[in-house]
C-alpha atoms as a PDB file:
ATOM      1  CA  UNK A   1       0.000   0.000   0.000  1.00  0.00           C
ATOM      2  CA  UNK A   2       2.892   2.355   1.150  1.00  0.00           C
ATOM      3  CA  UNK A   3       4.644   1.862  -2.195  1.00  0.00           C
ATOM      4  CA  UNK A   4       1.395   2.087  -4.576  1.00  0.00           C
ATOM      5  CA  UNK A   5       0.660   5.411  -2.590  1.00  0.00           C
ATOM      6  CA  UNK A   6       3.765   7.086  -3.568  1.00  0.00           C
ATOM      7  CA  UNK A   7       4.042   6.186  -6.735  1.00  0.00           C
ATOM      8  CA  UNK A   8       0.660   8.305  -7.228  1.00  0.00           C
ATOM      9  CA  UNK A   9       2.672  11.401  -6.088  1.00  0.00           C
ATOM     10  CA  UNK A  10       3.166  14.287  -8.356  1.00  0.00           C
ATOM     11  CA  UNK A  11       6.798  15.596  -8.616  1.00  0.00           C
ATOM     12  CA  UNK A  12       6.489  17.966  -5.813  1.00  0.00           C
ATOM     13  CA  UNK A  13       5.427  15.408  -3.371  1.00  0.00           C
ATOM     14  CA  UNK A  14       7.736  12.966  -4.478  1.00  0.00           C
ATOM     15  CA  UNK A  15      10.853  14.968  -3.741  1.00  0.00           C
ATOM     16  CA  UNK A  16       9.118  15.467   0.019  1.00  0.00           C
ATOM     17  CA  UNK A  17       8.705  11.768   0.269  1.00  0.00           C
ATOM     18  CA  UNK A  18      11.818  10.644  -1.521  1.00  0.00           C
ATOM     19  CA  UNK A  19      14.045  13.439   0.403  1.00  0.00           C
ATOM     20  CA  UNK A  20      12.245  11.767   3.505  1.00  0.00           C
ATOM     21  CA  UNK A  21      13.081   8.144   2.799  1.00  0.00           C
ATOM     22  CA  UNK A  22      16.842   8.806   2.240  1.00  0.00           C
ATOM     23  CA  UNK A  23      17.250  10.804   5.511  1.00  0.00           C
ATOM     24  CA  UNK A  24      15.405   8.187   6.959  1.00  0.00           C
ATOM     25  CA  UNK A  25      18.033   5.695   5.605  1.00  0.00           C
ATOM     26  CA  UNK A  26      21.269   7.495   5.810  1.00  0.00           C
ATOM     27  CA  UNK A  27      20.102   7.958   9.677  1.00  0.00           C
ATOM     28  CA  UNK A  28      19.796   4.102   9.892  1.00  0.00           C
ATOM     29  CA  UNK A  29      23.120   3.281   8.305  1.00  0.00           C
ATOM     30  CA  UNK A  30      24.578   5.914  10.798  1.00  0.00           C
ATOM     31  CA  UNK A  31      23.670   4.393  14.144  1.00  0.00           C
ATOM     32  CA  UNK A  32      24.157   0.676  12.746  1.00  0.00           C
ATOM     33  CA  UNK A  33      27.751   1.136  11.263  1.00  0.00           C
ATOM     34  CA  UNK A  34      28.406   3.900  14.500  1.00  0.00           C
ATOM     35  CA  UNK A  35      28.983   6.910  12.051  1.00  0.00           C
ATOM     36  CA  UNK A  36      28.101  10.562  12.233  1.00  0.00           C
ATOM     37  CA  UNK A  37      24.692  11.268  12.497  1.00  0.00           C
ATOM     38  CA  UNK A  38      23.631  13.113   9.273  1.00  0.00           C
ATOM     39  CA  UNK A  39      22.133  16.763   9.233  1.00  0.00           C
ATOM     40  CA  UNK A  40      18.277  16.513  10.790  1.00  0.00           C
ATOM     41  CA  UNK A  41      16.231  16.934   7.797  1.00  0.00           C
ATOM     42  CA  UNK A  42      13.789  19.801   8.580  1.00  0.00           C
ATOM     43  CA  UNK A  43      10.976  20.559   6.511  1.00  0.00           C
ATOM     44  CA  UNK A  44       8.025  22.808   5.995  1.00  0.00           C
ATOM     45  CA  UNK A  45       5.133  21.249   3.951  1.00  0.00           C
ATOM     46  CA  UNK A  46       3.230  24.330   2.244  1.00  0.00           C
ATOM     47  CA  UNK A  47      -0.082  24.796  -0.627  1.00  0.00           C
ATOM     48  CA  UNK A  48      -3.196  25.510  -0.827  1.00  0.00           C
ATOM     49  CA  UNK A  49      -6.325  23.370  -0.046  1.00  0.00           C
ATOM     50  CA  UNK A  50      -6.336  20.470  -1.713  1.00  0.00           C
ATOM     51  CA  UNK A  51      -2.870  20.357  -3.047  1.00  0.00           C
ATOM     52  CA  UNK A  52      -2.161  16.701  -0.556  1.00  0.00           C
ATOM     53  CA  UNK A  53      -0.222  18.321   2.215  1.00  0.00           C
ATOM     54  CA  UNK A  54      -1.605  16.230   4.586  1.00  0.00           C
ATOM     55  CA  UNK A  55      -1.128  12.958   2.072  1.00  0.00           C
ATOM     56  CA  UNK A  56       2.261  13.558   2.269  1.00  0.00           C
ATOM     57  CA  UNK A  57       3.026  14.052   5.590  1.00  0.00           C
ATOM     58  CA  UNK A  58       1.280  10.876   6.265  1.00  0.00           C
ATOM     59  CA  UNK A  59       3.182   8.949   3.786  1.00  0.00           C
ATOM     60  CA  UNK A  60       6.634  10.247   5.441  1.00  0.00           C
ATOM     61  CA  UNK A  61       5.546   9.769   8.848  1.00  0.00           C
ATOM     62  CA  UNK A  62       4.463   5.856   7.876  1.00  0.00           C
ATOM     63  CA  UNK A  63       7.838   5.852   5.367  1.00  0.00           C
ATOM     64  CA  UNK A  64      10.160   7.114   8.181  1.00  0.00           C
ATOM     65  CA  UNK A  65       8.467   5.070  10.913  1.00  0.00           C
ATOM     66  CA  UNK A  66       8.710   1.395   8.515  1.00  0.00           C
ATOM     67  CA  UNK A  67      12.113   2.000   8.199  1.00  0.00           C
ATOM     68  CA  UNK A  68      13.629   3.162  11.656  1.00  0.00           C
ATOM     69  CA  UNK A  69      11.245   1.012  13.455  1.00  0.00           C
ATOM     70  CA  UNK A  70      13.021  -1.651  14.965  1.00  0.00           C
ATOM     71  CA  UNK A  71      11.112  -4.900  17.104  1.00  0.00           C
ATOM     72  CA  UNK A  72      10.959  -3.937  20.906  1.00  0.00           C
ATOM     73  CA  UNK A  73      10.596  -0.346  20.075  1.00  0.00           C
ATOM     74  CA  UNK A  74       8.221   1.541  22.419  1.00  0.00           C
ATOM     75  CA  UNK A  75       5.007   2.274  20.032  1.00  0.00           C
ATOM     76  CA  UNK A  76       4.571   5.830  22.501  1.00  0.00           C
ATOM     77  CA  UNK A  77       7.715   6.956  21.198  1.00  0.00           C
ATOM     78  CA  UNK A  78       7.435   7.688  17.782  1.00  0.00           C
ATOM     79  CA  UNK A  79      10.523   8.997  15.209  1.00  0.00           C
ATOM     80  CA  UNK A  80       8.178  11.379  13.817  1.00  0.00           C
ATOM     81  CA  UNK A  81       6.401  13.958  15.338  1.00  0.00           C
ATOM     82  CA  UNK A  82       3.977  15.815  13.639  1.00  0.00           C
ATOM     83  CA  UNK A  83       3.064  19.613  14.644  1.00  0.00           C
ATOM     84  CA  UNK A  84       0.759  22.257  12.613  1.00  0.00           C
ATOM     85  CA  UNK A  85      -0.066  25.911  13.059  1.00  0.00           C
ATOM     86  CA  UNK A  86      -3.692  25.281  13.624  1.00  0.00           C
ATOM     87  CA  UNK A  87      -6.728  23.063  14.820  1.00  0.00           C
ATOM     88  CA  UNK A  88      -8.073  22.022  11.297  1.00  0.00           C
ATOM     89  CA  UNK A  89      -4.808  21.252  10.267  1.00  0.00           C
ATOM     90  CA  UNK A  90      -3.676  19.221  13.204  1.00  0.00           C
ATOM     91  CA  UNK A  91      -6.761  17.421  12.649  1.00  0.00           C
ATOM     92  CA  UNK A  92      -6.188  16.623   9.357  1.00  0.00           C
ATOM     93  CA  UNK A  93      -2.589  15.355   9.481  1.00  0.00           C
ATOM     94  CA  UNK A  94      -3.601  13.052  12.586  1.00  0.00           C
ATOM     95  CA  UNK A  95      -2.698  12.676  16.273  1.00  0.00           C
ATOM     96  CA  UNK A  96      -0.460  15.898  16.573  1.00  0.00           C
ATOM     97  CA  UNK A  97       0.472  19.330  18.260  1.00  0.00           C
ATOM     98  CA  UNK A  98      -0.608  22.339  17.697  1.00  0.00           C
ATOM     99  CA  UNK A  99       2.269  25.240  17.851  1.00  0.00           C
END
């Protein structure tokens, strides 16, 4: 499902996701071969309604979380944490913060 999701992405939310999924993997190859951590990838996700903000930040939430997760990892401590600016959009991206 994860893979036939992305692959619906327009350009624009495929370098999101794809920019997401290589962090996501350079930071796993750091802490198994004990290397530097790389840069923390920090990102703003901006459009108008309808454009699939909230698609993508699902899909890198369940993208980063599928590959970091690791068996015996405590579910309440995710490696993703979502924020927005407001109610509707916290809403809309899930279980989140509001800043």
């Amino acid at each position: 499902t994860l893979n036939n999701d992305t692959r619906c992405l327009d350009d624009d939310q495929l370098f999101v996701v794809n920019s997401s999924i290589n962090y996501a993997k350079n930071y796993k190859k750091s802490l198994d071969g004990n290397k530097k951590l790389p840069e923390p990838l920090l990102m703003k996700v901006v459009g108008s309604a309808g454009t699939g903000k909230s698609h993508v930040i699902n899909l890198v939430t369940q993208w980063t979380e599928h590959i970091l997760r690791k068996a015996g990892d405590d579910l309440d401590c995710p490696y993703v944490i979502k924020t927005a600016f407001t109610g509707a959009a916290a809403c809309n991206i899930g279980h989140s913060y509001i800043i």
